[in-house]
N, C-alpha and C. Protein backbone atom coordinates (compact mmCIF):
# COMPACT_ATOMS: atom_id res chain seq x y z
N UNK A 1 0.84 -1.17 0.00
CA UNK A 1 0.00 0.00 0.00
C UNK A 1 0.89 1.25 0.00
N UNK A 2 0.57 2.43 -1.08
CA UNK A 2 1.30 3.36 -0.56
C UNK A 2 1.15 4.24 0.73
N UNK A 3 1.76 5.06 1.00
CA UNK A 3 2.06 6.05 1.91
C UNK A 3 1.63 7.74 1.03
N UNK A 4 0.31 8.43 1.71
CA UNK A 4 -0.26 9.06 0.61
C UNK A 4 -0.10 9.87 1.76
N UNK A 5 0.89 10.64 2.53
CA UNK A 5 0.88 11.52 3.68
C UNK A 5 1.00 13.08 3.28
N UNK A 6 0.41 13.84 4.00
CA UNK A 6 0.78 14.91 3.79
C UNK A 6 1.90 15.43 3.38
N UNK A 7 3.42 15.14 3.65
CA UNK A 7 4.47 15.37 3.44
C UNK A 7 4.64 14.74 1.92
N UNK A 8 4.33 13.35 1.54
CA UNK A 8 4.76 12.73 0.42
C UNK A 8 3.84 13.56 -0.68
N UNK A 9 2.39 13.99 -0.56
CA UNK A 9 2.10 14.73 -1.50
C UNK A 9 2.91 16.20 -1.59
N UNK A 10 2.95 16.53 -0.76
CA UNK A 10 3.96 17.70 -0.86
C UNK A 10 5.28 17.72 -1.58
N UNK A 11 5.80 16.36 -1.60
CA UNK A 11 6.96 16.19 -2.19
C UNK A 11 6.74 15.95 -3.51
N UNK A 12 5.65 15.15 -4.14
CA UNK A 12 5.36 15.21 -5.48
C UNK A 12 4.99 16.54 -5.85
N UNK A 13 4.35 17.20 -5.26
CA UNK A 13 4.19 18.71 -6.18
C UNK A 13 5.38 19.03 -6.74
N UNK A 14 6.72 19.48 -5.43
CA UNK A 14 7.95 19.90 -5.80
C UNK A 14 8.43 19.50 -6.55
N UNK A 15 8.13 17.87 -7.00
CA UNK A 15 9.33 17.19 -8.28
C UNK A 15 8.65 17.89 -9.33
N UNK A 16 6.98 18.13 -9.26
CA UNK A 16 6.25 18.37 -10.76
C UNK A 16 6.75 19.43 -10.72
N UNK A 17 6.94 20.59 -10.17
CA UNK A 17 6.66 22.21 -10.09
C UNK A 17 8.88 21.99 -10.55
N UNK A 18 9.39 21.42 -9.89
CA UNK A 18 10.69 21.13 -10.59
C UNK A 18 10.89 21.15 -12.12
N UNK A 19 10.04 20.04 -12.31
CA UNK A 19 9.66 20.03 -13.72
C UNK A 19 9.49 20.78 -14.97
N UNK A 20 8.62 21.18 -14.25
CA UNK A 20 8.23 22.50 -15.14
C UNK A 20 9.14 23.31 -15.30
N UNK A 21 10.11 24.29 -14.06
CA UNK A 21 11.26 24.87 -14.49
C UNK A 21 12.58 24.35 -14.92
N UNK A 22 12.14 22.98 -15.60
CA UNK A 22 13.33 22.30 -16.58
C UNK A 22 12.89 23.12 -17.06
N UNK A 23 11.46 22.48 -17.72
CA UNK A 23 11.39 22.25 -18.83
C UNK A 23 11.25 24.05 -19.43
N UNK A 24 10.77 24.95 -18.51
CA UNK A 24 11.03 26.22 -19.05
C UNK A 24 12.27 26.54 -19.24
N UNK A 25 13.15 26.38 -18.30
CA UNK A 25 14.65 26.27 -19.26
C UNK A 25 14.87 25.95 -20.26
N UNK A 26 14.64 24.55 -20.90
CA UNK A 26 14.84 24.14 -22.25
C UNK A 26 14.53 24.89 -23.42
N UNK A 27 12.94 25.23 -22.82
CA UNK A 27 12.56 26.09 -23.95
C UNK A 27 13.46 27.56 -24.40
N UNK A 28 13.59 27.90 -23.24
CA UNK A 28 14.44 28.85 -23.01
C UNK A 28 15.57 28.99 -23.47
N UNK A 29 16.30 27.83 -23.39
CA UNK A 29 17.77 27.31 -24.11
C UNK A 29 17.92 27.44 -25.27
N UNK A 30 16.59 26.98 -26.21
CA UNK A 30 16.28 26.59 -27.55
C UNK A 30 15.96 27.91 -28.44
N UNK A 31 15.19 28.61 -27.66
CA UNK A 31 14.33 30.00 -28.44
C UNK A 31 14.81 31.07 -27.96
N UNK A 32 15.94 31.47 -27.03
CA UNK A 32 16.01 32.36 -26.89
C UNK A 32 17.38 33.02 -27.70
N UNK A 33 17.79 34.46 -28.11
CA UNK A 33 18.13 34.99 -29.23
C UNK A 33 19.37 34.79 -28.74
N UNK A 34 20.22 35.27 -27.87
CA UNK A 34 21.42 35.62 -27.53
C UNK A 34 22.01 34.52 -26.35
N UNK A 35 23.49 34.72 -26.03
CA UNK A 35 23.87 33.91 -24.78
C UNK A 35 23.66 34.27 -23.44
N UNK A 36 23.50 35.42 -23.36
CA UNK A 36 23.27 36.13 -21.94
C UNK A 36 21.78 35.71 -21.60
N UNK A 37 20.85 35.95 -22.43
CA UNK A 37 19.05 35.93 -22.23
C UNK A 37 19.28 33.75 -21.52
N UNK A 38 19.95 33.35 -22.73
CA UNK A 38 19.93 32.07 -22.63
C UNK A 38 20.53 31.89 -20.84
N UNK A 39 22.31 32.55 -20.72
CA UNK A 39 22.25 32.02 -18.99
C UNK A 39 21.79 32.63 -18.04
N UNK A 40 20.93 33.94 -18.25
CA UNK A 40 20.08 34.05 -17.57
C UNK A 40 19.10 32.86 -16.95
N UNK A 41 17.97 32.53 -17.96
CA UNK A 41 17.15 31.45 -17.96
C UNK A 41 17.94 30.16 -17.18
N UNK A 42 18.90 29.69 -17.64
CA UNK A 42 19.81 28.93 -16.68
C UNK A 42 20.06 28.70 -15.89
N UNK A 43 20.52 29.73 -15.61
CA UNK A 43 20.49 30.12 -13.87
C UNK A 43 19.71 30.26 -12.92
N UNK A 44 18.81 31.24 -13.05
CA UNK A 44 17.46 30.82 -12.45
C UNK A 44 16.47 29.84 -12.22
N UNK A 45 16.12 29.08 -13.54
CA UNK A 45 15.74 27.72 -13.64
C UNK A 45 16.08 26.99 -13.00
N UNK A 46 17.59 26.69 -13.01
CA UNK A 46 18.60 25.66 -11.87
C UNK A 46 18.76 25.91 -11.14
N UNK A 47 18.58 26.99 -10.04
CA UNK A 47 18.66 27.39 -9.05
C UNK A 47 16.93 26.85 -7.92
N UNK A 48 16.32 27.31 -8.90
CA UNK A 48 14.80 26.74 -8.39
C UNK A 48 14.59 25.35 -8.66
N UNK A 49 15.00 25.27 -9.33
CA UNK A 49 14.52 23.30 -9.28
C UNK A 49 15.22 22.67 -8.92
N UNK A 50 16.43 22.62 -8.78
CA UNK A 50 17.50 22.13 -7.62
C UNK A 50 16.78 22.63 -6.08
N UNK A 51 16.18 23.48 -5.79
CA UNK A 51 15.73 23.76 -4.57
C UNK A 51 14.57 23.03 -4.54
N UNK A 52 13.74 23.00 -5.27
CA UNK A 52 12.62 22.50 -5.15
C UNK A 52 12.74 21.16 -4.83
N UNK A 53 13.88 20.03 -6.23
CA UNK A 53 14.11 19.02 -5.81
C UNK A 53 14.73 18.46 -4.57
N UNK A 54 15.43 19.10 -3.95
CA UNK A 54 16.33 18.97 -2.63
C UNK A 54 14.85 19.29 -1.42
N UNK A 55 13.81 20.24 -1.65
CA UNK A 55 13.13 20.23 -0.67
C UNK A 55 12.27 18.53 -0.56
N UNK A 56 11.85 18.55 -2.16
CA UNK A 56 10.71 17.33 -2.27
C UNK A 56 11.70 16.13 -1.69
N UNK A 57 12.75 15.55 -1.64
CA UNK A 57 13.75 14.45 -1.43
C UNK A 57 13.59 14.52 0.41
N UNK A 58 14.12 16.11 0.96
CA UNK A 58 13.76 16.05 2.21
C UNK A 58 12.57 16.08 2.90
N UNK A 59 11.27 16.26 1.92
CA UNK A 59 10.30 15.88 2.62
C UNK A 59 9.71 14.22 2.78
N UNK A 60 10.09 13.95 1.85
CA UNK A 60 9.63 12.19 1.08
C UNK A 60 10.35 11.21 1.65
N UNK A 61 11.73 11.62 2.11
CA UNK A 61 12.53 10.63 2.80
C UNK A 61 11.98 10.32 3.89
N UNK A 62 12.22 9.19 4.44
CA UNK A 62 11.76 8.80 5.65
C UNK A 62 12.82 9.03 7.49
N UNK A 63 13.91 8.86 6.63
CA UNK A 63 14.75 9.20 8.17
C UNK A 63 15.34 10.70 7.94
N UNK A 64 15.78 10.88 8.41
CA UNK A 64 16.50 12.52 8.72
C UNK A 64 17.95 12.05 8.73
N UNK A 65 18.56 10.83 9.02
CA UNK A 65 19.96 11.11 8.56
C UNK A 65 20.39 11.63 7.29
N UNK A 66 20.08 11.66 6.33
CA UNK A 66 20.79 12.37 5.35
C UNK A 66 20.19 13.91 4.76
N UNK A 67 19.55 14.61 5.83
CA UNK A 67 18.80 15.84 5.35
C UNK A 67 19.82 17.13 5.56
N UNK A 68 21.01 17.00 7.03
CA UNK A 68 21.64 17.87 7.12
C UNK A 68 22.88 17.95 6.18
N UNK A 69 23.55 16.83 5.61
CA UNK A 69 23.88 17.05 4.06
C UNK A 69 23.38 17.60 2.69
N UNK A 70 22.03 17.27 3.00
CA UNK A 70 21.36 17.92 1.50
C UNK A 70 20.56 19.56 1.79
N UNK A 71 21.03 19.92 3.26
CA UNK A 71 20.44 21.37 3.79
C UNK A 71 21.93 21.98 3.07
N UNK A 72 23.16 21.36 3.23
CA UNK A 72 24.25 21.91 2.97
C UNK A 72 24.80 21.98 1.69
N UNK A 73 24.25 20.67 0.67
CA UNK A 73 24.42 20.90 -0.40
C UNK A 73 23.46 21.71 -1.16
N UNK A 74 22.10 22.06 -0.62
CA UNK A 74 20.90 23.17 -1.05
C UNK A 74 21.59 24.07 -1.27
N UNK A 75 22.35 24.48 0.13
CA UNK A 75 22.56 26.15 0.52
C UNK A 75 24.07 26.48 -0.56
N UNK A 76 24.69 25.33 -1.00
CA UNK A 76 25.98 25.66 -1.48
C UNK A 76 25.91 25.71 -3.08
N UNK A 77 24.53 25.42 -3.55
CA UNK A 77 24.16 25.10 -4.60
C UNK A 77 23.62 26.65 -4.93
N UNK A 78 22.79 26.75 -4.37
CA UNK A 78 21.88 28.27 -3.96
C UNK A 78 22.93 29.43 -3.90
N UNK A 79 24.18 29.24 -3.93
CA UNK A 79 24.68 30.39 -3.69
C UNK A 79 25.65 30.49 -4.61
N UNK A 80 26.18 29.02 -5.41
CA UNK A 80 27.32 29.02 -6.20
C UNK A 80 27.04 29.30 -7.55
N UNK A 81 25.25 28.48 -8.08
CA UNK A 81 24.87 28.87 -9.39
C UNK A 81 24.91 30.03 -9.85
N UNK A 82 24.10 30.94 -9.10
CA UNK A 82 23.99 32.70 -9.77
C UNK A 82 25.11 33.12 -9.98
N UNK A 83 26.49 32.55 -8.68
CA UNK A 83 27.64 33.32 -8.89
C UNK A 83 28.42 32.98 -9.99
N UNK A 84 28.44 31.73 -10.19
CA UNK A 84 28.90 31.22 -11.80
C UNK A 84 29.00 31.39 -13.28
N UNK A 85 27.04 31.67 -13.04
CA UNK A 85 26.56 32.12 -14.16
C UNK A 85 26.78 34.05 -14.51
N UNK A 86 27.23 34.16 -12.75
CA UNK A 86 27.55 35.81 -13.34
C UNK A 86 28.98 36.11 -13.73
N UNK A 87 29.80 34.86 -13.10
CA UNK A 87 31.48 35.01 -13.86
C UNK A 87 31.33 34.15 -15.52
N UNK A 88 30.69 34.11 -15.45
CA UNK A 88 30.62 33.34 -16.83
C UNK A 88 30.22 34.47 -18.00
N UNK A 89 28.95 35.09 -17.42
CA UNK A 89 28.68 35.89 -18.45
C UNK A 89 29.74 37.63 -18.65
N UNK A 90 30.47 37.72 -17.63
CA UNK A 90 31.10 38.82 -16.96
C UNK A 90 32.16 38.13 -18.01
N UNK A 91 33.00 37.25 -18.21
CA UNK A 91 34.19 36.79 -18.91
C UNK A 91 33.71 37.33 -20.20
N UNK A 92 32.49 36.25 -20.59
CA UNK A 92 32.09 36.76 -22.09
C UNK A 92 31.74 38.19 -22.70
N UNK A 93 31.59 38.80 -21.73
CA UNK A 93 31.42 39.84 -21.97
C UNK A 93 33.24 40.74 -22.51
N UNK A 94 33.60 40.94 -21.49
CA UNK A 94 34.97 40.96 -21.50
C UNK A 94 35.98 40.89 -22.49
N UNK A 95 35.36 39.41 -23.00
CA UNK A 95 35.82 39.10 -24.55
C UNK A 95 35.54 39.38 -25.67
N UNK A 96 34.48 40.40 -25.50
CA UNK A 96 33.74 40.81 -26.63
C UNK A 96 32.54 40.03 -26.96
N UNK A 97 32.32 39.23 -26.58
CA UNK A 97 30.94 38.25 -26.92
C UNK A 97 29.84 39.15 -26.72
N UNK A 98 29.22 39.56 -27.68
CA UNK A 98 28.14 40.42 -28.10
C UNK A 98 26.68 39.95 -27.62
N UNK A 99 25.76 40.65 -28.05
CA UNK A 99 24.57 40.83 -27.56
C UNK A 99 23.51 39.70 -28.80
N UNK A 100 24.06 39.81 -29.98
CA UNK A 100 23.44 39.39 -30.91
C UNK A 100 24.14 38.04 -31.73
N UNK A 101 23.50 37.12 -32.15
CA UNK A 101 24.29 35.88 -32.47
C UNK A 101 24.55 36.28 -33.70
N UNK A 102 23.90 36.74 -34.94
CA UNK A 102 24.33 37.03 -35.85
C UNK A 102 25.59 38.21 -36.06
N UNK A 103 26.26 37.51 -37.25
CA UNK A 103 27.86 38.40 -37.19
C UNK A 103 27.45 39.67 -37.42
N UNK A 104 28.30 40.65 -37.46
CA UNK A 104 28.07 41.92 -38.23
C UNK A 104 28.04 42.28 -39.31
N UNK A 105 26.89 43.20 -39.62
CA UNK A 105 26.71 43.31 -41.32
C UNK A 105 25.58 42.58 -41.64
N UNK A 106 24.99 41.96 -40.80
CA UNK A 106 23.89 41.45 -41.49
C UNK A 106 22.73 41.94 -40.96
């Protein structure tokens, strides 16, 4: 029989609601014009659904030994993506990597 507890539905929302900000990333990845718009979307996306998924895992699990590892890998995750994605786009920039994918002149 399953286990249909308050907590375990709670944890399926988070994987779906995870989900979804893949999958808006992807789209995002795919259609959007430039590299910056694109790690924008990136970043944010992965930042929330990595949270979301790390919450739904600590609610759904059953023991608590392994939650104060994944509070620590949340928080180190949560703080390293944005900063990444802002040395990343800060380099490209730097290098001249432009605003527009098409070369110049056209």
């Amino acid at each position: 029989m399953t286990d249909l507890s308050f907590f375990s539905i709670l944890g399926m929302l988070f994987f779906l609601l995870a989900w979804f900000f893949l999958l808006v990333e992807a789209y995002g990845l795919i259609f959007l014009r430039n590299i910056y718009s694109r790690m924008l979307i990136s970043a944010l996306a992965d930042t929330v659904a990595m949270m979301l998924i790390f919450m739904a895992i600590l609610l759904t699990q059953r023991t608590i030994q392994g939650a104060p590892k994944l509070l620590i890998l949340l928080l180190f995750l949560m703080a390293m993506n944005p900063v990444t994605s802002h040395l990343i786009a800060r380099s490209a920039r730097r290098n001249g990597v432009g605003l527009s994918d098409r070369p110049e002149g056209e």
